[in-house]
Protein backbone atom coordinates (compact mmCIF):
# COMPACT_ATOMS: atom_id res chain seq x y z
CA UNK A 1 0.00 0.00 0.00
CA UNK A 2 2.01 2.89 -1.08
CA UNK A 3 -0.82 5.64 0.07
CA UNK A 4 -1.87 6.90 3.72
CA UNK A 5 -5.42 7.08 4.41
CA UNK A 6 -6.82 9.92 6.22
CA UNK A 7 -9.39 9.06 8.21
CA UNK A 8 -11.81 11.97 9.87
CA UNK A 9 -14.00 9.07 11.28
CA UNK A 10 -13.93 8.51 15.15
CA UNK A 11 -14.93 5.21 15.40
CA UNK A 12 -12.00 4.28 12.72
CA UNK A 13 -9.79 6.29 14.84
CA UNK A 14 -10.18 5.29 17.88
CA UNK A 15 -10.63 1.56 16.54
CA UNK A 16 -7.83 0.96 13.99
CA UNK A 17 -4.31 0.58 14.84
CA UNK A 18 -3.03 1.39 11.67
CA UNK A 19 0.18 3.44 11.14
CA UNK A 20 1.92 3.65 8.01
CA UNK A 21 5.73 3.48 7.49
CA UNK A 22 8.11 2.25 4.39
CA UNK A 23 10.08 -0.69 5.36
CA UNK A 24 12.93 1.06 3.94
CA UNK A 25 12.50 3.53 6.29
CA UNK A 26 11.54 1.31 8.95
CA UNK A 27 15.58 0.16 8.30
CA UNK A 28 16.90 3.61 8.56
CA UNK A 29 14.97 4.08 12.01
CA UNK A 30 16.45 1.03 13.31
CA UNK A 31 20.17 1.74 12.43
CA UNK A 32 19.63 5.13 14.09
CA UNK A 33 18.25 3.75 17.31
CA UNK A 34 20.79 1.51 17.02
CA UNK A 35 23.68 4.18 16.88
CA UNK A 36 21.32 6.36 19.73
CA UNK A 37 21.68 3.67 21.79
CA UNK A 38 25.55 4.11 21.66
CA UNK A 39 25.27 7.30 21.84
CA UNK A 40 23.05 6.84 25.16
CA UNK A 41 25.57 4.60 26.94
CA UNK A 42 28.61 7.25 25.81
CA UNK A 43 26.18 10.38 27.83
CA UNK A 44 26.86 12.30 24.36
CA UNK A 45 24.14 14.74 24.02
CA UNK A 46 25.13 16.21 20.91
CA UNK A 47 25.14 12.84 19.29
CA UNK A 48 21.97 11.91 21.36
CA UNK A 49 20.49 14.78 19.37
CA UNK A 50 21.59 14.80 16.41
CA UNK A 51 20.34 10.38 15.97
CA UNK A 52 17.13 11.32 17.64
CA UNK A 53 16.81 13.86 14.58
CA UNK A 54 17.46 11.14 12.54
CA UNK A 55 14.88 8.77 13.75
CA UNK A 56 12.25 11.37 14.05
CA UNK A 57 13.21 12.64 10.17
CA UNK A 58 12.90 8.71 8.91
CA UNK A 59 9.71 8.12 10.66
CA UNK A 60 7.83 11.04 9.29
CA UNK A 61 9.61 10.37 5.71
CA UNK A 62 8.35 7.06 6.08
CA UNK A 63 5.11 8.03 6.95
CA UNK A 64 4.89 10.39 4.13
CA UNK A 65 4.03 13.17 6.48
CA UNK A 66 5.73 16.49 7.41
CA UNK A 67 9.07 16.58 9.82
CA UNK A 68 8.80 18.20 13.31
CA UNK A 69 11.28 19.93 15.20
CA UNK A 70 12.82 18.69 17.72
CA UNK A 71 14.84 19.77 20.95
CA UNK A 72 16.48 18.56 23.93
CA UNK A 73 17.07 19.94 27.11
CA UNK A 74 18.00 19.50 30.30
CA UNK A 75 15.63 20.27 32.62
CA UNK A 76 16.09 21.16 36.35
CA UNK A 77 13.28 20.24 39.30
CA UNK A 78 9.50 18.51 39.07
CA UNK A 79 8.44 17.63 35.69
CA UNK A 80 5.54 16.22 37.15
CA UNK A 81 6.49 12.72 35.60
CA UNK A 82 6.86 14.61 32.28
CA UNK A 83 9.16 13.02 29.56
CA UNK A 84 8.63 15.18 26.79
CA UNK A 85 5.93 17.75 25.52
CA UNK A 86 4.43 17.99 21.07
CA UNK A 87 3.55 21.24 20.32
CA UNK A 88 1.21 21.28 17.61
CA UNK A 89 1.56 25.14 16.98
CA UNK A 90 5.50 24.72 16.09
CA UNK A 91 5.39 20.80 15.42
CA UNK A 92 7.74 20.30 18.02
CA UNK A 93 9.05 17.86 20.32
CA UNK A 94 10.42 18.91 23.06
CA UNK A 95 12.42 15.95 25.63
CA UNK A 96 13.68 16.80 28.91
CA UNK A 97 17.12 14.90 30.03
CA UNK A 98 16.75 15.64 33.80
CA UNK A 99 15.44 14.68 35.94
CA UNK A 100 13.18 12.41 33.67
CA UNK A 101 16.19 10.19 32.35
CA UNK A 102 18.49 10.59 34.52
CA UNK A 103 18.83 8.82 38.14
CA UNK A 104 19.48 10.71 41.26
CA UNK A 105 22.91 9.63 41.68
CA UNK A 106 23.48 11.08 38.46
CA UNK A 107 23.36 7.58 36.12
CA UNK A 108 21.58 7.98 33.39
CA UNK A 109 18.66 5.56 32.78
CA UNK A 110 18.49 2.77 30.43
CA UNK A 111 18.03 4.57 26.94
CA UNK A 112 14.89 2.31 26.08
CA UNK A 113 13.01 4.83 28.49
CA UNK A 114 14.49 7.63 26.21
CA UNK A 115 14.01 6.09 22.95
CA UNK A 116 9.87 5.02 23.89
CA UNK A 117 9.59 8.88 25.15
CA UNK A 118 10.61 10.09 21.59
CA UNK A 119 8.53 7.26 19.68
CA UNK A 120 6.16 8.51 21.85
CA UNK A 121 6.09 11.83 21.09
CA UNK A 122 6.43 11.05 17.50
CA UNK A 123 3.15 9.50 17.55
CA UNK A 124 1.18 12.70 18.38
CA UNK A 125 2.70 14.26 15.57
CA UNK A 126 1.80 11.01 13.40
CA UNK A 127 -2.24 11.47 15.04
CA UNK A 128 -2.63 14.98 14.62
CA UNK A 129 -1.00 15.52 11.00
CA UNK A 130 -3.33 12.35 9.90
CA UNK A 131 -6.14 12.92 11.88
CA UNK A 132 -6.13 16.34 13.69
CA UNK A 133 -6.35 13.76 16.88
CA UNK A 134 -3.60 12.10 19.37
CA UNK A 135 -3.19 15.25 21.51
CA UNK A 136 -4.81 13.28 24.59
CA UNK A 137 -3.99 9.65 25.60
CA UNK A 138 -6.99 8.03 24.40
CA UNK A 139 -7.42 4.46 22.57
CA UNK A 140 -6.70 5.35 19.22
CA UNK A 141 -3.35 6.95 20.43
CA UNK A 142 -2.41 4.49 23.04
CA UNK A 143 -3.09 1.54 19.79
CA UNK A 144 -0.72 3.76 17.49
CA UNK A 145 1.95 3.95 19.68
CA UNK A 146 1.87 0.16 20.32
CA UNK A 147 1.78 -0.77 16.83
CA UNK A 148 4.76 2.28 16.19
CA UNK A 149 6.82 0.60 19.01
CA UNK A 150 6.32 -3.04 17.56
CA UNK A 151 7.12 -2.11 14.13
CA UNK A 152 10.68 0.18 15.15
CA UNK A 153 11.59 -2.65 17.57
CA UNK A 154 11.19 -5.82 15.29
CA UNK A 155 14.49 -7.41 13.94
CA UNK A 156 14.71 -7.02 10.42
CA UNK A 157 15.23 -10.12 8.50
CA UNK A 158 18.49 -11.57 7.99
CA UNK A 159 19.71 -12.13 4.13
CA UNK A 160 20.82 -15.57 3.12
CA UNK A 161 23.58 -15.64 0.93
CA UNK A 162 22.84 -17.97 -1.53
CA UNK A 163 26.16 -18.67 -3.46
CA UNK A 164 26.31 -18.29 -7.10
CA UNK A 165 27.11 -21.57 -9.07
């Protein structure tokens, strides 16, 4: 299927779990989550940004719809359990480093917690550039983001070489 439906429907919204994204794509999002992940475990924010630019540029190209911005921040005192924030205004995501993702001892968390907070935000931008919905948590989000997280986490198949007689 090479075209996105837009649905304006609720009840297909709120029922479907259908997100769109190229498999080719789909490959470029996993090598940069991939090389995020090693960024994560090196506590380089610079290359922490720059991947998570990557990932969030492949997903929307993938998608077919329009990039978002993107920022990352550290953020001192109560977040009120608040990862990251999408601004539909700017199309921007904005993720917060402290204290959110990083421990009080000053570890930094696992970067799966970092990684789902940036799918996550991804997939209001996916909801409301489709179908002017997502903003709140509701069923048709929460089935997006589950089907978005299965699809960037899934191995990709391995090649067989077959040798050439």
């Amino acid at each position: 299927m090479s075209a996105i439906i837009r649905y304006a429907d609720e009840r297909v919204y709120t029922k479907s779990s259908y997100v769109f994204i190229e498999p080719i794509s789909l490959k470029e999002v996993r090598f940069y989550i991939k090389k995020l992940k090693q960024a994560w475990d090196q506590q380089d924010k610079k290359k922490i940004e720059e991947y998570s630019w990557q990932v969030l540029a492949w997903l929307s190209h993938g998608a077919r719809i329009p990039d978002c911005d993107f920022k990352l921040y550290k953020k001192k005192g109560n977040t009120d359990g608040d990862y990251g924030q999408y601004v539909v205004r700017t199309r921007e995501i904005t993720i917060w480093l402290e204290p959110s993702h990083i421990k009080r001892d000053g570890e930094w968390k696992h970067s799966d917690v970092y990684i789902n907070t940036l799918i996550h935000e991804w997939v209001h931008h996916y909801c409301w550039v489709l179908f002017n919905k997502g903003l709140d948590h509701d069923l048709g989000f929460q089935t997006r983001l589950q089907t978005t997280l299965r699809l960037v986490r899934k191995e990709l198949p391995k090649r067989k070489n077959k040798k050439r007689a």
